[in-house]
PDBML (XML) file of the C-alpha atoms, coordinates in Angstrom:
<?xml version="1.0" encoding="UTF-8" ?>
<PDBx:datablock datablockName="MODEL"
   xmlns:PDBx="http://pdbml.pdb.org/schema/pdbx-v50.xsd"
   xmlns:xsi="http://www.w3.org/2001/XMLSchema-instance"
   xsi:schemaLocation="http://pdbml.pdb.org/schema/pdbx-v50.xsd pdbx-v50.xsd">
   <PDBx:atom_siteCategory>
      <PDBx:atom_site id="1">
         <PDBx:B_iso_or_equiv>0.00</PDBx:B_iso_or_equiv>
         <PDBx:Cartn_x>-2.582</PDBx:Cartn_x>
         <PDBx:Cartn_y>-7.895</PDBx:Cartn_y>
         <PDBx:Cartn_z>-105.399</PDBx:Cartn_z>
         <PDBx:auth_asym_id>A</PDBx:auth_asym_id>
         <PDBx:auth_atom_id>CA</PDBx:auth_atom_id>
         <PDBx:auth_comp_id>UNK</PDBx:auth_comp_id>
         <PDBx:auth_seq_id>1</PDBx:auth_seq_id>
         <PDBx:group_PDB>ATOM</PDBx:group_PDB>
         <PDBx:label_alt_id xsi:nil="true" />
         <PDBx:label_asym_id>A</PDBx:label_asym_id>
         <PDBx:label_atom_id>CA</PDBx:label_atom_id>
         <PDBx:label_comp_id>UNK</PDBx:label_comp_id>
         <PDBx:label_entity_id>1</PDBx:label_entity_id>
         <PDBx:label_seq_id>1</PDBx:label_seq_id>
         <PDBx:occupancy>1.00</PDBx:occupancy>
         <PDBx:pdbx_PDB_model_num>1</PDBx:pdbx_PDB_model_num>
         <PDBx:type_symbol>C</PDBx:type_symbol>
      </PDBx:atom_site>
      <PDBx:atom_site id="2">
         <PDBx:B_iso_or_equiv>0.00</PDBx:B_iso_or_equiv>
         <PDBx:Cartn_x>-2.848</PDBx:Cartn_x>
         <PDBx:Cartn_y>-6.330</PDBx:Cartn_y>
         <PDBx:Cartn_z>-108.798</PDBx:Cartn_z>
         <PDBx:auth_asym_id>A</PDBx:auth_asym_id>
         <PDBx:auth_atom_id>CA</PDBx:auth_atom_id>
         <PDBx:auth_comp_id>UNK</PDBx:auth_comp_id>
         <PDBx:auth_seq_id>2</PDBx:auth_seq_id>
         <PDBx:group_PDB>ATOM</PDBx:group_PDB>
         <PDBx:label_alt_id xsi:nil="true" />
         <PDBx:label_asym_id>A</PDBx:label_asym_id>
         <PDBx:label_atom_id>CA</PDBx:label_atom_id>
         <PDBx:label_comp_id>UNK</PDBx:label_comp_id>
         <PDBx:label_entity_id>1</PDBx:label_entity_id>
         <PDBx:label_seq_id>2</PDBx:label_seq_id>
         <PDBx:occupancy>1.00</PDBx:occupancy>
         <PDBx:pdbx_PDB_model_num>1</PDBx:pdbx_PDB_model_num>
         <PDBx:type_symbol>C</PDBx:type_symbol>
      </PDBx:atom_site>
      <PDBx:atom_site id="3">
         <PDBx:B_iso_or_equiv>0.00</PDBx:B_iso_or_equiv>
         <PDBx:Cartn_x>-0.742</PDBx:Cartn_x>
         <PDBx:Cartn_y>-2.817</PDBx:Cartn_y>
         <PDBx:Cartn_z>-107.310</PDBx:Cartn_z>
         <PDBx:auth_asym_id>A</PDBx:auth_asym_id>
         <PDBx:auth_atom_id>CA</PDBx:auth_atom_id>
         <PDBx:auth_comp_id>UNK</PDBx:auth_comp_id>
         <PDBx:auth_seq_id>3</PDBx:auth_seq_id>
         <PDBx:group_PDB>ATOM</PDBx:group_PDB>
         <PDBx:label_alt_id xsi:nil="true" />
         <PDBx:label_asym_id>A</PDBx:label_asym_id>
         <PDBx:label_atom_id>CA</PDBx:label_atom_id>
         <PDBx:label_comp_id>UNK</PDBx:label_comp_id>
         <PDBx:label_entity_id>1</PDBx:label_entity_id>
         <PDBx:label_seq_id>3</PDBx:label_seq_id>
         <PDBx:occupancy>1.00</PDBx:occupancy>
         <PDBx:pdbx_PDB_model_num>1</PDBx:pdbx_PDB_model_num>
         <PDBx:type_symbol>C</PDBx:type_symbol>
      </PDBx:atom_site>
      <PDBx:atom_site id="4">
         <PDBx:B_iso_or_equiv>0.00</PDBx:B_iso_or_equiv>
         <PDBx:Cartn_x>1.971</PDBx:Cartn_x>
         <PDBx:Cartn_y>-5.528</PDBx:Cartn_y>
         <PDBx:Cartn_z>-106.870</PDBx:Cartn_z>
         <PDBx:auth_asym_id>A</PDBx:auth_asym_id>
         <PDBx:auth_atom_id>CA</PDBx:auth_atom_id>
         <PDBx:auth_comp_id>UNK</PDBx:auth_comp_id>
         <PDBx:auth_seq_id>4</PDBx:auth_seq_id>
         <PDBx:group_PDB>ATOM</PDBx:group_PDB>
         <PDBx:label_alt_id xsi:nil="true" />
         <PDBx:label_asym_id>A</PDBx:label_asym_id>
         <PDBx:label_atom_id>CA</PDBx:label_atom_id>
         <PDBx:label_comp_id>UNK</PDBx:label_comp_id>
         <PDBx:label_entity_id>1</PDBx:label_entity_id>
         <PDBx:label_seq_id>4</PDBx:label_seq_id>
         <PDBx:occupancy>1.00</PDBx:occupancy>
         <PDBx:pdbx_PDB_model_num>1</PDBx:pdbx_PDB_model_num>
         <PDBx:type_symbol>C</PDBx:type_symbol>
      </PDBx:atom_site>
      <PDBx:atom_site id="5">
         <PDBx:B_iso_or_equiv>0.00</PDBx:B_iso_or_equiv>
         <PDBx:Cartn_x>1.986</PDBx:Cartn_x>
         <PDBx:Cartn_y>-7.140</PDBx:Cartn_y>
         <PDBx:Cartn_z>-109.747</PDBx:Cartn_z>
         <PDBx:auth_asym_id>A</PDBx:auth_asym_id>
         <PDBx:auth_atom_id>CA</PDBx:auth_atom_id>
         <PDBx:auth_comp_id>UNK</PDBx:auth_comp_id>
         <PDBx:auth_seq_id>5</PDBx:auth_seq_id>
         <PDBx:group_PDB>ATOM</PDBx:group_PDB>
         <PDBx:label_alt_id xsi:nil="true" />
         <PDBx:label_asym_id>A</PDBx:label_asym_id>
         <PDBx:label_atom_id>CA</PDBx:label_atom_id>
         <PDBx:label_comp_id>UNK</PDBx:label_comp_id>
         <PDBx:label_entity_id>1</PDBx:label_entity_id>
         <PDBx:label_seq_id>5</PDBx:label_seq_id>
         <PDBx:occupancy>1.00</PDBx:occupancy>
         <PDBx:pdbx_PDB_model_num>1</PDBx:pdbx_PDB_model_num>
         <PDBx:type_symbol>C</PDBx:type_symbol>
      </PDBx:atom_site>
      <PDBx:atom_site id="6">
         <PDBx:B_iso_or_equiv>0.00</PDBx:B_iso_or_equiv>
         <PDBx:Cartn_x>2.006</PDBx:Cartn_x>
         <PDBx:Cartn_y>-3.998</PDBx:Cartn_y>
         <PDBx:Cartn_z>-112.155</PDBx:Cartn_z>
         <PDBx:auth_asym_id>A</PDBx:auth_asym_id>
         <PDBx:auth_atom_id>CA</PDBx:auth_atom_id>
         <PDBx:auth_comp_id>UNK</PDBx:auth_comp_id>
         <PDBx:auth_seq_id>6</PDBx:auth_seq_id>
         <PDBx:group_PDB>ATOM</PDBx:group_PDB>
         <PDBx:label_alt_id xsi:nil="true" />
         <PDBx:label_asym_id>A</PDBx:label_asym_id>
         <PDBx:label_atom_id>CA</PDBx:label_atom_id>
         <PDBx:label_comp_id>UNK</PDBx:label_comp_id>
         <PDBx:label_entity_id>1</PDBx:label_entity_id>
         <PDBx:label_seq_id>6</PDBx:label_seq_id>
         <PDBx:occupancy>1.00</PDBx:occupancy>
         <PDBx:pdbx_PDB_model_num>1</PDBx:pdbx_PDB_model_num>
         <PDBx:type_symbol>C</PDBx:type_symbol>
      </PDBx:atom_site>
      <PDBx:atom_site id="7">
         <PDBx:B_iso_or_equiv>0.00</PDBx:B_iso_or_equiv>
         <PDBx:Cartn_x>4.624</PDBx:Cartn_x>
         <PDBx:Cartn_y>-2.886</PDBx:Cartn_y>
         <PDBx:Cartn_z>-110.235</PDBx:Cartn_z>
         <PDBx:auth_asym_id>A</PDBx:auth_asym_id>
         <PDBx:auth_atom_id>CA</PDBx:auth_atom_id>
         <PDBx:auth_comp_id>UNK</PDBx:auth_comp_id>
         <PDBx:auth_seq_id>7</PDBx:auth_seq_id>
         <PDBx:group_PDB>ATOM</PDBx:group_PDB>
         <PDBx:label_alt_id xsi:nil="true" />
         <PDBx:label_asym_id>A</PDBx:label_asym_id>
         <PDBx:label_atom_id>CA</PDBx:label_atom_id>
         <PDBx:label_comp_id>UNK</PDBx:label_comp_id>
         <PDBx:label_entity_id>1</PDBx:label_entity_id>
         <PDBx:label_seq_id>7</PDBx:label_seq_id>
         <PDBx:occupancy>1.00</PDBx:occupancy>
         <PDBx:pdbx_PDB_model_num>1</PDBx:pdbx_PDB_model_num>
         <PDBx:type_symbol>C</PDBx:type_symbol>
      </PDBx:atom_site>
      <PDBx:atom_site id="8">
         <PDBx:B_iso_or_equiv>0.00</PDBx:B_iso_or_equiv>
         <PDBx:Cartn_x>6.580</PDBx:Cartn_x>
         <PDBx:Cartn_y>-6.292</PDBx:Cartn_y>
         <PDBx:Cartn_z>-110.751</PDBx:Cartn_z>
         <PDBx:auth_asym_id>A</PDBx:auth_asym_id>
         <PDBx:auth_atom_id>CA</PDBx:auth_atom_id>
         <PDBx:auth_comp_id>UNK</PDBx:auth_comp_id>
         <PDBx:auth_seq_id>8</PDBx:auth_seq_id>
         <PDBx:group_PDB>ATOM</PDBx:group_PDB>
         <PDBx:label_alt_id xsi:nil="true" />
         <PDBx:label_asym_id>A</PDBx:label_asym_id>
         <PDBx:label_atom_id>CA</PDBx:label_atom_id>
         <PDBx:label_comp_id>UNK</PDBx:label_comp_id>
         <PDBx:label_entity_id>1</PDBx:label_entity_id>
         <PDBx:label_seq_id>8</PDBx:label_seq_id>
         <PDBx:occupancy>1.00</PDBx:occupancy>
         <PDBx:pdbx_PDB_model_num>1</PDBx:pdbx_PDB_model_num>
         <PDBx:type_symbol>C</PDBx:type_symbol>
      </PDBx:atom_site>
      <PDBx:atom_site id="9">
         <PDBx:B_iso_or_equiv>0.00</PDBx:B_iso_or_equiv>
         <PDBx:Cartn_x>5.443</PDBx:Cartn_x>
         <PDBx:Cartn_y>-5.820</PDBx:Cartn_y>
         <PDBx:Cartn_z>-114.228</PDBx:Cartn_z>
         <PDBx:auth_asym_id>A</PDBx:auth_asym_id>
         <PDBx:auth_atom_id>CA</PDBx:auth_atom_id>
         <PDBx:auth_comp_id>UNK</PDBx:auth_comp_id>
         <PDBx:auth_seq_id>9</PDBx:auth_seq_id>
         <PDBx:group_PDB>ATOM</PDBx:group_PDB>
         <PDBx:label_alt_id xsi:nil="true" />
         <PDBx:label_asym_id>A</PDBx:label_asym_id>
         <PDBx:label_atom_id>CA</PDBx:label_atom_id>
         <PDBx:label_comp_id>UNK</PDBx:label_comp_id>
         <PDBx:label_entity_id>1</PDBx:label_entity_id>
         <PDBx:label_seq_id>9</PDBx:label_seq_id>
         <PDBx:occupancy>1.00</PDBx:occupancy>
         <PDBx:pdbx_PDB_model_num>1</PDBx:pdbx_PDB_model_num>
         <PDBx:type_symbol>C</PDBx:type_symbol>
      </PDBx:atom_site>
      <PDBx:atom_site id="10">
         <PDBx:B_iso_or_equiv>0.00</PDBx:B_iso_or_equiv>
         <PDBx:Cartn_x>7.200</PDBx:Cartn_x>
         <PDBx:Cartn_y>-2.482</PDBx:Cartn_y>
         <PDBx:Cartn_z>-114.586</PDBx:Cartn_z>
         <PDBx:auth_asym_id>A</PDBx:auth_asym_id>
         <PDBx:auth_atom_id>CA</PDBx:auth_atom_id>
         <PDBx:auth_comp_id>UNK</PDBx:auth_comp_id>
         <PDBx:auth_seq_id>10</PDBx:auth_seq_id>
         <PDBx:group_PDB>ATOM</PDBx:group_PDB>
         <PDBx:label_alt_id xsi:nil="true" />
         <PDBx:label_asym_id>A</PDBx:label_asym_id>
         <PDBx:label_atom_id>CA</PDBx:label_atom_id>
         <PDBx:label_comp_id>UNK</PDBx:label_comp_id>
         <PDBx:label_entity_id>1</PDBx:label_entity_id>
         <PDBx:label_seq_id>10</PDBx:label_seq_id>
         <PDBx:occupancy>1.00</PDBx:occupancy>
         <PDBx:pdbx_PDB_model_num>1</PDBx:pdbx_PDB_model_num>
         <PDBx:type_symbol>C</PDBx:type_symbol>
      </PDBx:atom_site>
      <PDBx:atom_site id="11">
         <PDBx:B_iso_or_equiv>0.00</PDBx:B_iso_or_equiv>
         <PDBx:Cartn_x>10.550</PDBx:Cartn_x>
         <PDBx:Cartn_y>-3.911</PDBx:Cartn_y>
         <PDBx:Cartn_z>-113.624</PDBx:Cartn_z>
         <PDBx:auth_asym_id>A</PDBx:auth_asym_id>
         <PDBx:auth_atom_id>CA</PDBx:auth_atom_id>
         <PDBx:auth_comp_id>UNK</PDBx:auth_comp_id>
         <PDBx:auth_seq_id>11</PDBx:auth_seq_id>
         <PDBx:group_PDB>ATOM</PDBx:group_PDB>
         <PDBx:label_alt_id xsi:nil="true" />
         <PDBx:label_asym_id>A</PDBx:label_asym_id>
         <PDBx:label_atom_id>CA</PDBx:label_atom_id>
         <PDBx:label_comp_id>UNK</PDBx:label_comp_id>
         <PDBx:label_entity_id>1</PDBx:label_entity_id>
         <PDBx:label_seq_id>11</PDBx:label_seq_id>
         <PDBx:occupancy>1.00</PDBx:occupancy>
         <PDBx:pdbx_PDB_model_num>1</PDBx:pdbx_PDB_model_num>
         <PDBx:type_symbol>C</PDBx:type_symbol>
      </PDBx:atom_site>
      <PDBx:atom_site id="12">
         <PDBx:B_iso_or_equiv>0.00</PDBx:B_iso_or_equiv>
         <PDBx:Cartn_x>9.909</PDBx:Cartn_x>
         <PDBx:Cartn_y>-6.576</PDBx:Cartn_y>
         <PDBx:Cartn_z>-115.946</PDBx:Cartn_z>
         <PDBx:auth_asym_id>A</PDBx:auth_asym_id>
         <PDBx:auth_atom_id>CA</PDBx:auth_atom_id>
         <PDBx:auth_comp_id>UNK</PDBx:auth_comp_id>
         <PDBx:auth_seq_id>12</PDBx:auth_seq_id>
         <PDBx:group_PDB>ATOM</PDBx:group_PDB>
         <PDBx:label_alt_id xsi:nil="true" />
         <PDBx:label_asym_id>A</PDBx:label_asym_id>
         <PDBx:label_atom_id>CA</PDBx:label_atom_id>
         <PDBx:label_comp_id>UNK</PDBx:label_comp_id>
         <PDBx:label_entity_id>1</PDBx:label_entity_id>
         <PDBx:label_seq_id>12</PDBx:label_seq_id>
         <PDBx:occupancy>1.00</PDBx:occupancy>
         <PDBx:pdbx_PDB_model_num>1</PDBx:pdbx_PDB_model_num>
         <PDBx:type_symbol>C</PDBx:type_symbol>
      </PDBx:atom_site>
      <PDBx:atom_site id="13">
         <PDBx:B_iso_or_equiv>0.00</PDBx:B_iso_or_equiv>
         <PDBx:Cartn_x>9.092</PDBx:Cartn_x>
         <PDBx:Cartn_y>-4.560</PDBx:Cartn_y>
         <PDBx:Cartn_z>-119.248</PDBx:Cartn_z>
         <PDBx:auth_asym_id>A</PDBx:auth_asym_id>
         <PDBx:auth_atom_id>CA</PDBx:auth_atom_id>
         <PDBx:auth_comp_id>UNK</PDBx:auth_comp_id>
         <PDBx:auth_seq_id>13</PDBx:auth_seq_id>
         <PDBx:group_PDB>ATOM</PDBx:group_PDB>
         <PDBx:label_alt_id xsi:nil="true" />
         <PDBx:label_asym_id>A</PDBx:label_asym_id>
         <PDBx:label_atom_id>CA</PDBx:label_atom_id>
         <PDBx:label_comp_id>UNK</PDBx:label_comp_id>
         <PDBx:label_entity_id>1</PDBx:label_entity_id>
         <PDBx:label_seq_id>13</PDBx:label_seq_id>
         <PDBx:occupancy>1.00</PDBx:occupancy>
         <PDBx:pdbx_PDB_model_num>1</PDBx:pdbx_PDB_model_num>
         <PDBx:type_symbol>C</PDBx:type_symbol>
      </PDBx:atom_site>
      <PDBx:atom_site id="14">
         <PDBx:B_iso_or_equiv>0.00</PDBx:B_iso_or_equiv>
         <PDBx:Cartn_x>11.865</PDBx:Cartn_x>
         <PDBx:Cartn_y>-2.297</PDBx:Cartn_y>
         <PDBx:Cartn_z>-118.623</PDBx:Cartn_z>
         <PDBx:auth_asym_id>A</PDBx:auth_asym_id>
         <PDBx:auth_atom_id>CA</PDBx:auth_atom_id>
         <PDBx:auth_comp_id>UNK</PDBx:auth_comp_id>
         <PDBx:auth_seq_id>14</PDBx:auth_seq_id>
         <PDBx:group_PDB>ATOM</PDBx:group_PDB>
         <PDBx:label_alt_id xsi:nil="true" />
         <PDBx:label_asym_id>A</PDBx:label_asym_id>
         <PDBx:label_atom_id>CA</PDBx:label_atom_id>
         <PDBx:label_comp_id>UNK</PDBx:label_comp_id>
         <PDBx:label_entity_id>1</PDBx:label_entity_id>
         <PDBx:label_seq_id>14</PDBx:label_seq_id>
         <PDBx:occupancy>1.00</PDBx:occupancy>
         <PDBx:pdbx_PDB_model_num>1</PDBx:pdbx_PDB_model_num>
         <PDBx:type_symbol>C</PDBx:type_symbol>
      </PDBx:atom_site>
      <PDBx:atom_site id="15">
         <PDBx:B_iso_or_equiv>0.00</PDBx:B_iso_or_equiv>
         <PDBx:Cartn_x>14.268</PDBx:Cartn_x>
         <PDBx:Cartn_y>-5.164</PDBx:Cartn_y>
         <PDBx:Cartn_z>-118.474</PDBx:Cartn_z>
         <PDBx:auth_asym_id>A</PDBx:auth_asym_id>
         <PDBx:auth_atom_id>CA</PDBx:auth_atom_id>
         <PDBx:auth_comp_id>UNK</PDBx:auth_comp_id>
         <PDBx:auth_seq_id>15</PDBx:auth_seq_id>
         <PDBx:group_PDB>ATOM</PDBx:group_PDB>
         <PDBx:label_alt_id xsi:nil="true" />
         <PDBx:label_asym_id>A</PDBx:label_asym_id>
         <PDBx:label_atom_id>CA</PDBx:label_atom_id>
         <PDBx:label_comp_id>UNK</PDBx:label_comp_id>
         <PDBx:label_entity_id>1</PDBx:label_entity_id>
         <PDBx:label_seq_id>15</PDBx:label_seq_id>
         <PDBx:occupancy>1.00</PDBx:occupancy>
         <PDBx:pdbx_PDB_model_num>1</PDBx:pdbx_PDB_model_num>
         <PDBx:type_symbol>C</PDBx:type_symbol>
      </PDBx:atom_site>
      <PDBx:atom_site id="16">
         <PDBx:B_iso_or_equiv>0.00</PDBx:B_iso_or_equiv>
         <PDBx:Cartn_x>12.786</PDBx:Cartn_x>
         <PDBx:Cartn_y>-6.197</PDBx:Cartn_y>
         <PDBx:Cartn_z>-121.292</PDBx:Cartn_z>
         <PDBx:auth_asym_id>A</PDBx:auth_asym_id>
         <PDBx:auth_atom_id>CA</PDBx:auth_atom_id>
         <PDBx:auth_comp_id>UNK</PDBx:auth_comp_id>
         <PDBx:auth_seq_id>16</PDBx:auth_seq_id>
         <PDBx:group_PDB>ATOM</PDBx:group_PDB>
         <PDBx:label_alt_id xsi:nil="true" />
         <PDBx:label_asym_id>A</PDBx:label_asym_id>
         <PDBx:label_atom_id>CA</PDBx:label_atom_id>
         <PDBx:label_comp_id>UNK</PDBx:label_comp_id>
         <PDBx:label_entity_id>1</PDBx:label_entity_id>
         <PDBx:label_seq_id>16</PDBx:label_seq_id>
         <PDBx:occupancy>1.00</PDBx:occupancy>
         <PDBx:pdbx_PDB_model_num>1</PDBx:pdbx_PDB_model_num>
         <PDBx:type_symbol>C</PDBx:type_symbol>
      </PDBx:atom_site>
      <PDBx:atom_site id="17">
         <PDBx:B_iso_or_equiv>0.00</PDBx:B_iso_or_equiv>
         <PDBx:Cartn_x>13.188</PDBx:Cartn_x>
         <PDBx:Cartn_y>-3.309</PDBx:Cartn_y>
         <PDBx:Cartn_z>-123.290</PDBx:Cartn_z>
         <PDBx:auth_asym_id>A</PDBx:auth_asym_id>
         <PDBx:auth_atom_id>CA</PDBx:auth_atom_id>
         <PDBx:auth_comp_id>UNK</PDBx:auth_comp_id>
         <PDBx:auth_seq_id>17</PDBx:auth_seq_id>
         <PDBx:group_PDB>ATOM</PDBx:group_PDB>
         <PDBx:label_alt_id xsi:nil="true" />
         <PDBx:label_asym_id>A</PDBx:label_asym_id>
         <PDBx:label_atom_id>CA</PDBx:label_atom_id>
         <PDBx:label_comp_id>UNK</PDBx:label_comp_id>
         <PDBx:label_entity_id>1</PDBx:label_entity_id>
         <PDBx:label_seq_id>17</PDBx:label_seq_id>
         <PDBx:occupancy>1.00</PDBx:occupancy>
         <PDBx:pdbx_PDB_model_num>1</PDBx:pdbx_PDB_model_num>
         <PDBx:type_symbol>C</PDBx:type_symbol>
      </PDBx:atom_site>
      <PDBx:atom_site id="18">
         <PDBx:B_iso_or_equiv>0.00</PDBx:B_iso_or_equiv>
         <PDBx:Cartn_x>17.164</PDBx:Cartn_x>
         <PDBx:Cartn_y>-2.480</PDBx:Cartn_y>
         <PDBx:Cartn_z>-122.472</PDBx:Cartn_z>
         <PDBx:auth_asym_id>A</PDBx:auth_asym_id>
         <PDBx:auth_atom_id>CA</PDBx:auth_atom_id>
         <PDBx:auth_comp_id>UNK</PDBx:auth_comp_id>
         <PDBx:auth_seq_id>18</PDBx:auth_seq_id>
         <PDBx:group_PDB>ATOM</PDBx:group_PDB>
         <PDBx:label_alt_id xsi:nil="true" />
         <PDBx:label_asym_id>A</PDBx:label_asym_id>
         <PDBx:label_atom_id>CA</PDBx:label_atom_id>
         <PDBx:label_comp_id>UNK</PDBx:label_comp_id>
         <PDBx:label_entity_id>1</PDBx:label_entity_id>
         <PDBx:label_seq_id>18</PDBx:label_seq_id>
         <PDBx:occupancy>1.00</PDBx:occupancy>
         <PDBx:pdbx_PDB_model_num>1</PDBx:pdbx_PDB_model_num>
         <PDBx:type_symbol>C</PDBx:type_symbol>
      </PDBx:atom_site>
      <PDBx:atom_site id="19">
         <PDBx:B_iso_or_equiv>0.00</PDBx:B_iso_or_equiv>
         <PDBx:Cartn_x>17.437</PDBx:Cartn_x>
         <PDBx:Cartn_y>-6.521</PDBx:Cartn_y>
         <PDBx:Cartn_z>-124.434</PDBx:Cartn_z>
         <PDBx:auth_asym_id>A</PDBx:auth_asym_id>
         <PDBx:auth_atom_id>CA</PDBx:auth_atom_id>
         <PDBx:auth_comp_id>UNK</PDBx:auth_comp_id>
         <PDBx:auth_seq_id>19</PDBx:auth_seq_id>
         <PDBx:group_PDB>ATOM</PDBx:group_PDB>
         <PDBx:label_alt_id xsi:nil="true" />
         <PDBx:label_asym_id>A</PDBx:label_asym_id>
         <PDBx:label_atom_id>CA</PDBx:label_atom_id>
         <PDBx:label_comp_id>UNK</PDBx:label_comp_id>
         <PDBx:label_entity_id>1</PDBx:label_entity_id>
         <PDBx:label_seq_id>19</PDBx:label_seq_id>
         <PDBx:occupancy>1.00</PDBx:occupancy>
         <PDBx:pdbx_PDB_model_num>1</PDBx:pdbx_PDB_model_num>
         <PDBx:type_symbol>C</PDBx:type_symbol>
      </PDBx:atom_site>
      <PDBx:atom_site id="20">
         <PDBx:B_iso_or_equiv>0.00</PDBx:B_iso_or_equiv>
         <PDBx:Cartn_x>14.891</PDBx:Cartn_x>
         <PDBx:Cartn_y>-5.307</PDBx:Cartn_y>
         <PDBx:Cartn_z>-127.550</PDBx:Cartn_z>
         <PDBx:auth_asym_id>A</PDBx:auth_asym_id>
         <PDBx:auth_atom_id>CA</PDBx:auth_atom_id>
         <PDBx:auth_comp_id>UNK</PDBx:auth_comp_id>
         <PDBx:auth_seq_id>20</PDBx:auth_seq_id>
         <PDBx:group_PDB>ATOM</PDBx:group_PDB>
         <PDBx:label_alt_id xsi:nil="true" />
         <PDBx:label_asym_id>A</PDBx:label_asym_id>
         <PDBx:label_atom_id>CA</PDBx:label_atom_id>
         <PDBx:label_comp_id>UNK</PDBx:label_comp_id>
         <PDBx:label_entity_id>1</PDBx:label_entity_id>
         <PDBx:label_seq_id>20</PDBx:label_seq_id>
         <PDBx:occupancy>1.00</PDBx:occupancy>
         <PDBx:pdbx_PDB_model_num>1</PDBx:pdbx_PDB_model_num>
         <PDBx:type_symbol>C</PDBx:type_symbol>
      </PDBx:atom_site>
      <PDBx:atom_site id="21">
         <PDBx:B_iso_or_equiv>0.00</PDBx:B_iso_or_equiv>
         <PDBx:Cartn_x>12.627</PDBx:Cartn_x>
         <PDBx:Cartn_y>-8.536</PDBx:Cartn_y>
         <PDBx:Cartn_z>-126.191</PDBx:Cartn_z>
         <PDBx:auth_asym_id>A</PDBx:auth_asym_id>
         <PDBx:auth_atom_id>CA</PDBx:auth_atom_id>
         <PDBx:auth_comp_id>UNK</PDBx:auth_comp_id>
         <PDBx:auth_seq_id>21</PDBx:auth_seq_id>
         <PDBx:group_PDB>ATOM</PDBx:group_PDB>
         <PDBx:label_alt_id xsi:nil="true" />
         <PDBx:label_asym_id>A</PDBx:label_asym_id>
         <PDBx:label_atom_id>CA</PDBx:label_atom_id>
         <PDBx:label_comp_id>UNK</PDBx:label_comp_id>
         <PDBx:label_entity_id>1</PDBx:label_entity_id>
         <PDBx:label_seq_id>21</PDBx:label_seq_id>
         <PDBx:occupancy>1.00</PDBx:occupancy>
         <PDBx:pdbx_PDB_model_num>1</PDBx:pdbx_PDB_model_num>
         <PDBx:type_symbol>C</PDBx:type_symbol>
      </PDBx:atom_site>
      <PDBx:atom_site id="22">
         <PDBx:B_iso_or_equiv>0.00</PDBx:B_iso_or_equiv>
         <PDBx:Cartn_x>8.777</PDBx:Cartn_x>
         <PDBx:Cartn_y>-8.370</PDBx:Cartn_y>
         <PDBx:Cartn_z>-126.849</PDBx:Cartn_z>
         <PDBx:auth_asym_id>A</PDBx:auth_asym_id>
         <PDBx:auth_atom_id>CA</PDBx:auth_atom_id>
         <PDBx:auth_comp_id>UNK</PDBx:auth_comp_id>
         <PDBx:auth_seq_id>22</PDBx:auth_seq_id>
         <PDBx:group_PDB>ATOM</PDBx:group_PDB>
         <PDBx:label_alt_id xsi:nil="true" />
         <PDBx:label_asym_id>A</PDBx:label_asym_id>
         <PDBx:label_atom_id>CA</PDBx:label_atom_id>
         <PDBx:label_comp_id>UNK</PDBx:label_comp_id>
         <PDBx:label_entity_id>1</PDBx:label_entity_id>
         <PDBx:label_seq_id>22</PDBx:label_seq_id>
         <PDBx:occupancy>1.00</PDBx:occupancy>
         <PDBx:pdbx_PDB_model_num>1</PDBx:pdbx_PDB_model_num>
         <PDBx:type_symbol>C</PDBx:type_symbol>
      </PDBx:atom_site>
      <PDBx:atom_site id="23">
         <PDBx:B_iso_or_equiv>0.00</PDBx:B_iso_or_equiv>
         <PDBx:Cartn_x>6.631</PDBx:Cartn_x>
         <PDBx:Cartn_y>-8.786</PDBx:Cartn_y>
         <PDBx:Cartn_z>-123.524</PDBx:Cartn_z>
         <PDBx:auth_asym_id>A</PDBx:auth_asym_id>
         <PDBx:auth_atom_id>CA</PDBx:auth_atom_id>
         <PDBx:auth_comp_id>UNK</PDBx:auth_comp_id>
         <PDBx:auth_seq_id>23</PDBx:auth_seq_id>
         <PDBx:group_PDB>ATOM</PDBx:group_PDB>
         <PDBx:label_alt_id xsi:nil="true" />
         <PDBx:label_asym_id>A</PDBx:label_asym_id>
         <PDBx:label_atom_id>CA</PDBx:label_atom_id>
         <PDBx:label_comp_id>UNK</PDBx:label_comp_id>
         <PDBx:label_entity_id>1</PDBx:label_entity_id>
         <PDBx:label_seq_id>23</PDBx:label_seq_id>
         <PDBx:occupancy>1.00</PDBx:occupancy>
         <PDBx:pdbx_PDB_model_num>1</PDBx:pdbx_PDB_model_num>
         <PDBx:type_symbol>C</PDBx:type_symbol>
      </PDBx:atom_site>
      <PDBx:atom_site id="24">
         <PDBx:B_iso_or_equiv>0.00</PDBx:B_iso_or_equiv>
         <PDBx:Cartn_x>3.525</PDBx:Cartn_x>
         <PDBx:Cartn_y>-10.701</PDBx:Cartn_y>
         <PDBx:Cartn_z>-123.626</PDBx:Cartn_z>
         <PDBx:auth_asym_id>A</PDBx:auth_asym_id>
         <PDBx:auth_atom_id>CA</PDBx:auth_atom_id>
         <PDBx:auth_comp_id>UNK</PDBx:auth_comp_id>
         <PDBx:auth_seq_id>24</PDBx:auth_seq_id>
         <PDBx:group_PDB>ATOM</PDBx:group_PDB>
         <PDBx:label_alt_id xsi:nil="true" />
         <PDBx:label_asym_id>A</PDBx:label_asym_id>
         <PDBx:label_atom_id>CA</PDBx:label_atom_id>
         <PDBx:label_comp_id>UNK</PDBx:label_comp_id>
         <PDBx:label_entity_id>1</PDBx:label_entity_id>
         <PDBx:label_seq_id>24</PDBx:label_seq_id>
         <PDBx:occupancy>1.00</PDBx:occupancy>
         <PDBx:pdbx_PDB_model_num>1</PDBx:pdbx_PDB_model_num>
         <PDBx:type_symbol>C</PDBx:type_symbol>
      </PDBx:atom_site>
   </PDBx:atom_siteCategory>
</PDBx:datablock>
């Protein structure tokens, strides 16, 4: 499942980064 997940991931971290929060 790891394609999946990185993609996930992706939509994650550039949530992340529009709200200047660190991802772990």
């Amino acid at each position: 499942h790891e394609i999946e997940m990185v993609e996930e991931f992706r939509d994650a971290h550039e949530n992340a980064r529009e709200h200047d929060m660190p991802v772990v």
